[in-house]
Protein backbone atom coordinates (compact mmCIF):
# COMPACT_ATOMS: atom_id res chain seq x y z
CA UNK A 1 -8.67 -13.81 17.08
CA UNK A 2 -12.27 -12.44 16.35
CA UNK A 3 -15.27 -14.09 16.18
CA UNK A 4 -16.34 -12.23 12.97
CA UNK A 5 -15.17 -14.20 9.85
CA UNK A 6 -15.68 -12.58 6.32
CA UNK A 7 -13.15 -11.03 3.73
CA UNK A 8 -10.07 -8.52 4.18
CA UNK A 9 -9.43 -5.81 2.10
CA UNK A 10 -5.86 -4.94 0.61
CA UNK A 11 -4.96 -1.97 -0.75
CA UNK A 12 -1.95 -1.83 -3.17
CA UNK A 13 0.44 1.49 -3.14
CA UNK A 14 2.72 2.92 -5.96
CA UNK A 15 3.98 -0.40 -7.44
CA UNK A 16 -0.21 -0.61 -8.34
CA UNK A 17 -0.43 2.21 -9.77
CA UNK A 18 -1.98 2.49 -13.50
CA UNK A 19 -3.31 5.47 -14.99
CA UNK A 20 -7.24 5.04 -15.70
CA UNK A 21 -7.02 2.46 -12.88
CA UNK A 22 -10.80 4.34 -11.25
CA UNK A 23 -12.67 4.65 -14.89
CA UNK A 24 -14.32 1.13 -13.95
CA UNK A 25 -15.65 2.41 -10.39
CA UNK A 26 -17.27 5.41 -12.22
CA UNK A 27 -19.94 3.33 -13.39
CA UNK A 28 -21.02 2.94 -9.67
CA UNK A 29 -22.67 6.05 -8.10
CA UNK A 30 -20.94 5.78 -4.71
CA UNK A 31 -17.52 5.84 -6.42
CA UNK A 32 -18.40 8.24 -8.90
CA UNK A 33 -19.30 10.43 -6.28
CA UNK A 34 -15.95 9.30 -3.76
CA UNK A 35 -14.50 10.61 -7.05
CA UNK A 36 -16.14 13.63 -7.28
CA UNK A 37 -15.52 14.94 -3.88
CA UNK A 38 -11.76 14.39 -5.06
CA UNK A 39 -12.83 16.80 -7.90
CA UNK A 40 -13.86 19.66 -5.23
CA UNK A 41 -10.38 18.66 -3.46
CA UNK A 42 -7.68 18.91 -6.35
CA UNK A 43 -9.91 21.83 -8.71
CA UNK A 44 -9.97 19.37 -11.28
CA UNK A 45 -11.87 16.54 -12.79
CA UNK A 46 -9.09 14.24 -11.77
CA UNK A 47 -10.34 10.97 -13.31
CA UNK A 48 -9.88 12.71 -16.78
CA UNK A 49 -6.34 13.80 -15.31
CA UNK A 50 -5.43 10.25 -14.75
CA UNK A 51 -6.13 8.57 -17.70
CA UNK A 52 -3.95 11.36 -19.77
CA UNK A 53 -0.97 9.31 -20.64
CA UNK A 54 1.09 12.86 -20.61
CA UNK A 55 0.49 12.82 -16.84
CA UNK A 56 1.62 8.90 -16.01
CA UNK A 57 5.49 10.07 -15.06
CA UNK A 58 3.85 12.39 -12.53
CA UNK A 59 3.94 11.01 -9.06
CA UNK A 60 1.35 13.01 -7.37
CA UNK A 61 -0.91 11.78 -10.12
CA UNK A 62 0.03 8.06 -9.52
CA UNK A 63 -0.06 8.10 -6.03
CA UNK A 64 -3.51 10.12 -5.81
CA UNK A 65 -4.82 7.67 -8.13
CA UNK A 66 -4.32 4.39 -6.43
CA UNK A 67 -5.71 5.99 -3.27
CA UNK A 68 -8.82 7.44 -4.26
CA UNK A 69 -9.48 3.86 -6.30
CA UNK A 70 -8.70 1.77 -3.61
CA UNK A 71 -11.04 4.50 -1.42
CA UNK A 72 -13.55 4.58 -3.76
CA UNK A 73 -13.93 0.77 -4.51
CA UNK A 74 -14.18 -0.22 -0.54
CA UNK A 75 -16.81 2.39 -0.74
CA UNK A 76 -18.55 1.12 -3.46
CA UNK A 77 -17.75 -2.70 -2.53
CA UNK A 78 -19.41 -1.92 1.09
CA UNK A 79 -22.69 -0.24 -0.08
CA UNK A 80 -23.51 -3.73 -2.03
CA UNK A 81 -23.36 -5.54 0.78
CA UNK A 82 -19.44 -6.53 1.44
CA UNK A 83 -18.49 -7.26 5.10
CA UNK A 84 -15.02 -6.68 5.50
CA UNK A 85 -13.11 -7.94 9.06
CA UNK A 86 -10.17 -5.60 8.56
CA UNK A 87 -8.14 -3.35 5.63
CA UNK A 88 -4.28 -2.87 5.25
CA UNK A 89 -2.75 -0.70 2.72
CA UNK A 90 0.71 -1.76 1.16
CA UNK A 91 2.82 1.97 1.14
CA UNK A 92 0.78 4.80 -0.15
CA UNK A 93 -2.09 2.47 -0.01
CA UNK A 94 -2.20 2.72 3.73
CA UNK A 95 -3.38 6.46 3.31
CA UNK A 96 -6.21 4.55 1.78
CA UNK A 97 -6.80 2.09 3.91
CA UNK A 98 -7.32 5.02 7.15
CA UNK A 99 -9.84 6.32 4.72
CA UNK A 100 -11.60 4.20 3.82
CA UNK A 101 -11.80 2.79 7.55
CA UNK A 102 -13.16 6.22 8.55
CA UNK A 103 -10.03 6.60 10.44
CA UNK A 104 -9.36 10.10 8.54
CA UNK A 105 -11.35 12.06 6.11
CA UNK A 106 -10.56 11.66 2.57
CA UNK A 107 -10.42 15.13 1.94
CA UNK A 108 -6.85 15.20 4.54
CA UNK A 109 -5.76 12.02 2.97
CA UNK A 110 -5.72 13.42 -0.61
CA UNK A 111 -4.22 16.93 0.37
CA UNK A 112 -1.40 14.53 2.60
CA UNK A 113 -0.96 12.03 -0.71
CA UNK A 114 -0.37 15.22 -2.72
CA UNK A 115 2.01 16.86 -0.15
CA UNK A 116 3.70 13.31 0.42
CA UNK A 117 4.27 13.16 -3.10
CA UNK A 118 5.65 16.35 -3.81
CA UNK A 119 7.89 16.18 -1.11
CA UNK A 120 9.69 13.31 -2.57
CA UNK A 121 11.34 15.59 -5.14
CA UNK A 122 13.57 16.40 -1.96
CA UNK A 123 15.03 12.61 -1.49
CA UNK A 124 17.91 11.39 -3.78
CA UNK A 125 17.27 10.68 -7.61
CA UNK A 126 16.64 7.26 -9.21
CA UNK A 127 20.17 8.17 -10.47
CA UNK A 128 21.73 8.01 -7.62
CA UNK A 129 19.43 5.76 -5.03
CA UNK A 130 16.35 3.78 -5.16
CA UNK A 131 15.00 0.54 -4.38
CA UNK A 132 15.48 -3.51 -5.46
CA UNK A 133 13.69 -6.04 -4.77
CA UNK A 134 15.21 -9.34 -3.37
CA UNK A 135 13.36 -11.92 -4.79
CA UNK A 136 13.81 -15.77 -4.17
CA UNK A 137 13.92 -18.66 -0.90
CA UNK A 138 14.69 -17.21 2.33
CA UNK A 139 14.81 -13.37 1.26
CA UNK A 140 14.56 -11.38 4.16
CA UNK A 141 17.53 -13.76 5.54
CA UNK A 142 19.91 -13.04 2.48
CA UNK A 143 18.55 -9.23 2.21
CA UNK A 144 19.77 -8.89 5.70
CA UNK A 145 23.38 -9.98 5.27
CA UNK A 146 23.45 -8.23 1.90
CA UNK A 147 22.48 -4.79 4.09
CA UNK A 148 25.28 -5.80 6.33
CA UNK A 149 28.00 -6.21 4.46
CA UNK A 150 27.14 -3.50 1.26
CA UNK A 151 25.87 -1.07 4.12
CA UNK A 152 28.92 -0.70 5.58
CA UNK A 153 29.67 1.86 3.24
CA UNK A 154 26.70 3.85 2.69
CA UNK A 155 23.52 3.88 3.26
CA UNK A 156 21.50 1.00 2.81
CA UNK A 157 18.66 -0.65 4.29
CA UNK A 158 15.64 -3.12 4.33
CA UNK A 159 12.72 -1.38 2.99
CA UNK A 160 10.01 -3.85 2.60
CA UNK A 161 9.16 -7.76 3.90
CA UNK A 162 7.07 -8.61 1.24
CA UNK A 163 6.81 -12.49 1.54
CA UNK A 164 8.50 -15.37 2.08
CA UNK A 165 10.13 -14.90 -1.28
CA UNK A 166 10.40 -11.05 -1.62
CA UNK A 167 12.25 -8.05 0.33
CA UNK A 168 12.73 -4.93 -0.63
CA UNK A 169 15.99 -2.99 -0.32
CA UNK A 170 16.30 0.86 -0.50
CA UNK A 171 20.04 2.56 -0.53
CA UNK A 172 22.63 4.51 -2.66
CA UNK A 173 23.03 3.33 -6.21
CA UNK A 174 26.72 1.91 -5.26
CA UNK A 175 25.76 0.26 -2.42
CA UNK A 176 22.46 -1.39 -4.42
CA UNK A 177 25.07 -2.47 -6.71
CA UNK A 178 26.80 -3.85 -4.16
CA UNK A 179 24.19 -5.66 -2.90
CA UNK A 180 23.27 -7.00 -6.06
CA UNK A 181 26.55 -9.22 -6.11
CA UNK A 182 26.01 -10.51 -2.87
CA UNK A 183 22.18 -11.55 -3.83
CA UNK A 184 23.32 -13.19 -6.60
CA UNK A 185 26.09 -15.25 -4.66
CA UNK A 186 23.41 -16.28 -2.41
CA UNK A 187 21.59 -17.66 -6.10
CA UNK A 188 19.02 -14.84 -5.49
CA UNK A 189 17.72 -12.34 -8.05
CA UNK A 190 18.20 -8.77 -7.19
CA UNK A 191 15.90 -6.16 -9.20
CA UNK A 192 15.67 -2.79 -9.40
CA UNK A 193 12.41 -1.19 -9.26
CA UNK A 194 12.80 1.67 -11.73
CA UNK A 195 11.54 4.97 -10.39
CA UNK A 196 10.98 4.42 -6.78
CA UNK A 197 12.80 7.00 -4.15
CA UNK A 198 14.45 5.10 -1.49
CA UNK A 199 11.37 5.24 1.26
CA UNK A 200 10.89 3.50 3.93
CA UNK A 201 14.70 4.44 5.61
CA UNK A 202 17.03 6.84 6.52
CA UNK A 203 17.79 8.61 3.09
CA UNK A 204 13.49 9.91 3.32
CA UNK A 205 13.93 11.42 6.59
CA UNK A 206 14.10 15.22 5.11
CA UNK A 207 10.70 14.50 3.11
CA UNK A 208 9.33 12.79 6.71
CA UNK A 209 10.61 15.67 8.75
CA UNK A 210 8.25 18.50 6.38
CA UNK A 211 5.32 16.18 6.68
CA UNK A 212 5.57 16.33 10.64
CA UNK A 213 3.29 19.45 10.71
CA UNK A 214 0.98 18.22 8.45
CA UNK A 215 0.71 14.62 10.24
CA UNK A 216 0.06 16.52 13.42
CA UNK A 217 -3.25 18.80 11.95
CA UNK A 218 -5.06 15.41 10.77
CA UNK A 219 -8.41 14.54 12.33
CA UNK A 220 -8.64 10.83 13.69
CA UNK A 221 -11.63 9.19 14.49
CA UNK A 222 -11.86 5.24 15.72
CA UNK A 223 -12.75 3.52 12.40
CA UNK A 224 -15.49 1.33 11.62
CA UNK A 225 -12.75 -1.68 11.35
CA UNK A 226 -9.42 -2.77 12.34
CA UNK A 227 -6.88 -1.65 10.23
CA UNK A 228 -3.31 -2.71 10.21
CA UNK A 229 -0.44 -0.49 9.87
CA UNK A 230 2.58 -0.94 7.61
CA UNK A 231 4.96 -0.26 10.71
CA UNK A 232 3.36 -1.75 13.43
CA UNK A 233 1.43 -4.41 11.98
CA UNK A 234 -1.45 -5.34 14.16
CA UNK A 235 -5.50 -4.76 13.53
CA UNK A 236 -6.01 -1.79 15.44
CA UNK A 237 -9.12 0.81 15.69
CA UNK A 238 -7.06 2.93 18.25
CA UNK A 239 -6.42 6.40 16.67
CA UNK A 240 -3.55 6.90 18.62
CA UNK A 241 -2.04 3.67 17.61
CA UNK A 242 -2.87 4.72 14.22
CA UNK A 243 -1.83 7.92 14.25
CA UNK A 244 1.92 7.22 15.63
CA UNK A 245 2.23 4.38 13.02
CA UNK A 246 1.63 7.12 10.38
CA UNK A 247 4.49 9.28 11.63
CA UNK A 248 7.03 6.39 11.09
CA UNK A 249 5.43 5.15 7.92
CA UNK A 250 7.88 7.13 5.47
CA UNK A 251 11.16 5.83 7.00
CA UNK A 252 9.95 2.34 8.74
CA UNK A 253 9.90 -0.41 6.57
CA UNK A 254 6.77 -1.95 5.21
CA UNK A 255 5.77 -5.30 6.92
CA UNK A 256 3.43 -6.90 4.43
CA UNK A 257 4.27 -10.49 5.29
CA UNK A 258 3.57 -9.75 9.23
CA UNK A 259 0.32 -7.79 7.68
CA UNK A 260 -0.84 -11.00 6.14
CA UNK A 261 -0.58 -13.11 9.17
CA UNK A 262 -2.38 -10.15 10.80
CA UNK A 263 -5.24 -10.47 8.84
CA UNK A 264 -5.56 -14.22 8.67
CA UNK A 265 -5.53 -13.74 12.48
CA UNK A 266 -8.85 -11.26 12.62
CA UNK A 267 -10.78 -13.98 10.89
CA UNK A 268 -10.04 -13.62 7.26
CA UNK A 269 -11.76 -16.05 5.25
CA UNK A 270 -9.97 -14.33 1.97
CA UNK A 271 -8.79 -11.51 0.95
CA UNK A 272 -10.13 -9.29 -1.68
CA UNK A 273 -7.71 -6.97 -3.41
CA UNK A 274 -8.76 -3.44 -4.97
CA UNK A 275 -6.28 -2.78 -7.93
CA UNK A 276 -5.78 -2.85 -11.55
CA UNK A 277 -3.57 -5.87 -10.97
CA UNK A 278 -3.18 -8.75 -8.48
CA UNK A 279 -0.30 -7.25 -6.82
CA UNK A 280 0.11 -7.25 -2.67
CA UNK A 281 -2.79 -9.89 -2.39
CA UNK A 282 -0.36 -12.76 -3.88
CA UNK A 283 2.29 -11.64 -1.27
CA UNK A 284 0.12 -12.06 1.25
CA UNK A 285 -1.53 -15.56 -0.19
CA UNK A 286 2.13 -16.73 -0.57
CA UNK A 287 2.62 -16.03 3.28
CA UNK A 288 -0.87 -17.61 4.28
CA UNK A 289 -1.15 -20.59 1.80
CA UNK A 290 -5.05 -21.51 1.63
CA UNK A 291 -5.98 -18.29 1.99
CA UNK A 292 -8.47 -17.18 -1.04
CA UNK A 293 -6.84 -13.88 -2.85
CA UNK A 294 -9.44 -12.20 -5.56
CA UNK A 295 -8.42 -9.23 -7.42
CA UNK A 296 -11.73 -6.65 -7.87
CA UNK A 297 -11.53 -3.64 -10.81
CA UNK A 298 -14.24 -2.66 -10.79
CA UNK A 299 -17.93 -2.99 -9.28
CA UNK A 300 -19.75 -6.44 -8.12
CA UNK A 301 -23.01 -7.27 -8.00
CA UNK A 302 -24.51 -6.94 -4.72
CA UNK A 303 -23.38 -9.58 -1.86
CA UNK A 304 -26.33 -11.86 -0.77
CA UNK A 305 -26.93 -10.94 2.57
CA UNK A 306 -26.75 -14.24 3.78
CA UNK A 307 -23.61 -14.82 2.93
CA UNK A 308 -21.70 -10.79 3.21
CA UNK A 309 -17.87 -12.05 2.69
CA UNK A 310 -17.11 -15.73 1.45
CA UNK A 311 -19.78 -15.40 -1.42
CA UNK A 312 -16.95 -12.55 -2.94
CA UNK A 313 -14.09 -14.96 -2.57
CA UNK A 314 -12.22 -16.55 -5.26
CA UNK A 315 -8.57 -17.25 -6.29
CA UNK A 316 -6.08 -15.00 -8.68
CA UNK A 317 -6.08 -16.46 -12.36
């Protein structure tokens, strides 16, 4: 436990996705220039890109997106005056998260992002695998014995521990199906989340094994903050640590409710989530009940100095 107390900072990944999500940072100059540098990155103005509704099926333009906002809004959230203890990122928006931490340069987080998401062409199709969410009472328990029984067969694995109330599953269609039954025997819901590519297991490996090189070129520095990994989660500002959660991000499940006790544990007075919707910040209030979640689209006014992180914390409506 820290002595610092002030807000955390949660960054949403591909589930918070929306195209034109950054158009309300623009109006701040050190977003609209975050954004810009993205420009000189990509060769193109990439907030007009975004907000083309011809481009929204495109993954490398949905998962660049929710980066560079989450980037850009802890950028522009910072130079008014916002304090934060420590920053996780929820999937892709863990990329974010080690930039915006000054644990890697945005410029190698956007060319990785792209890469990442251009490699996923090579894992299985929605058709035949993807992910489900297991949502209801003692999840994780039931999502377990569902990957038991239906994984016997195939592949099939636990992809995400969400909250109390939510896992995520990731597998062949078949054995999803499978799974399915046994969710609903239990008098859980199982849901499919149309789209996704099975990551965070064994059927991504191929699109983690080409990203080795790349992982390996990246330039870490100690960031300004803790930040806490999807795979290993605990607040860290030890590249290394960093760096080796990285390499097991793509096939090691996501650990968002351990993440939330994390951050409750640096000293978290609330957490302040940088999306289009409240999306990862509710999973983490519904694992730490009490703890203030505030959803921020855009910029806000300056924090008095006074008062740097509890002044900016509020409750979802």
């Amino acid at each position: 436990m820290t002595a610092a107390r002030g807000p955390a900072v949660v960054l949403p990944g591909e589930d918070g996705s929306r195209p034109g999500m950054v158009d309300p940072w623009l109006a701040d100059p050190v977003a609209a220039a975050t954004v810009a540098g993205v420009d000189a990155v990509v060769g193109r103005d990439v907030a007009a890109w975004w907000r083309d509704p011809a481009t929204a099926p495109d993954p490398v333009a949905a998962h660049l997106e929710v980066v560079v906002a989450g980037v850009a809004g802890y950028r522009s959230l910072t130079a008014r005056g916002l304090k934060p203890v420590a920053v996780a990122g929820h999937g892709v928006g863990e990329f974010a998260a080690l930039a915006a931490a000054g644990a890697l340069p945005l410029d190698q987080v956007v060319e990785l992002v792209h890469w990442r998401a251009e490699l996923l062409s090579l894992a299985p199709r929605p058709s035949c695998a993807g992910q489900a969410a297991v949502l209801g009472p003692g999840a994780a328990a039931i999502a377990a014995a569902a990957v038991a029984v239906a994984g016997a067969g195939g592949p099939l694995c636990i992809a995400a521990l969400d909250a109390p109330e939510r896992a995520v599953l990731a597998g062949g269609r078949a054995e999803l199906a499978h799974a399915g039954e046994l969710v609903r025997a239990a008098g859980l819901e199982l849901v499919r989340l149309p789209g996704r590519a099975p990551c965070h297991g064994a059927l991504v490996r191929p699109v983690a094994d080409h990203l080795t090189a790349a992982l390996a070129d990246l330039d870490w520095s100690a960031p300004a903050l803790p930040v806490v990994p999807n795979a290993d989660p605990v607040p860290t500002r030890d590249p290394d640590r960093l760096a080796a959660a990285l390499r097991r991000h793509l096939t090691a499940p996501v650990l968002w409710e351990a993440t939330a006790h994390a951050l409750a544990g640096t000293g978290a007075t609330a957490l302040l989530e940088i999306g289009a919707e409240p999306l990862v910040g509710p999973w983490a209030a519904q694992t730490v009940p009490g703890l203030p979640v505030r959803l921020v689209s855009g910029p806000l006014p300056p924090a008095p100095e006074a008062v740097p992180g509890p002044a900016l914390a509020g409750s979802v409506t």
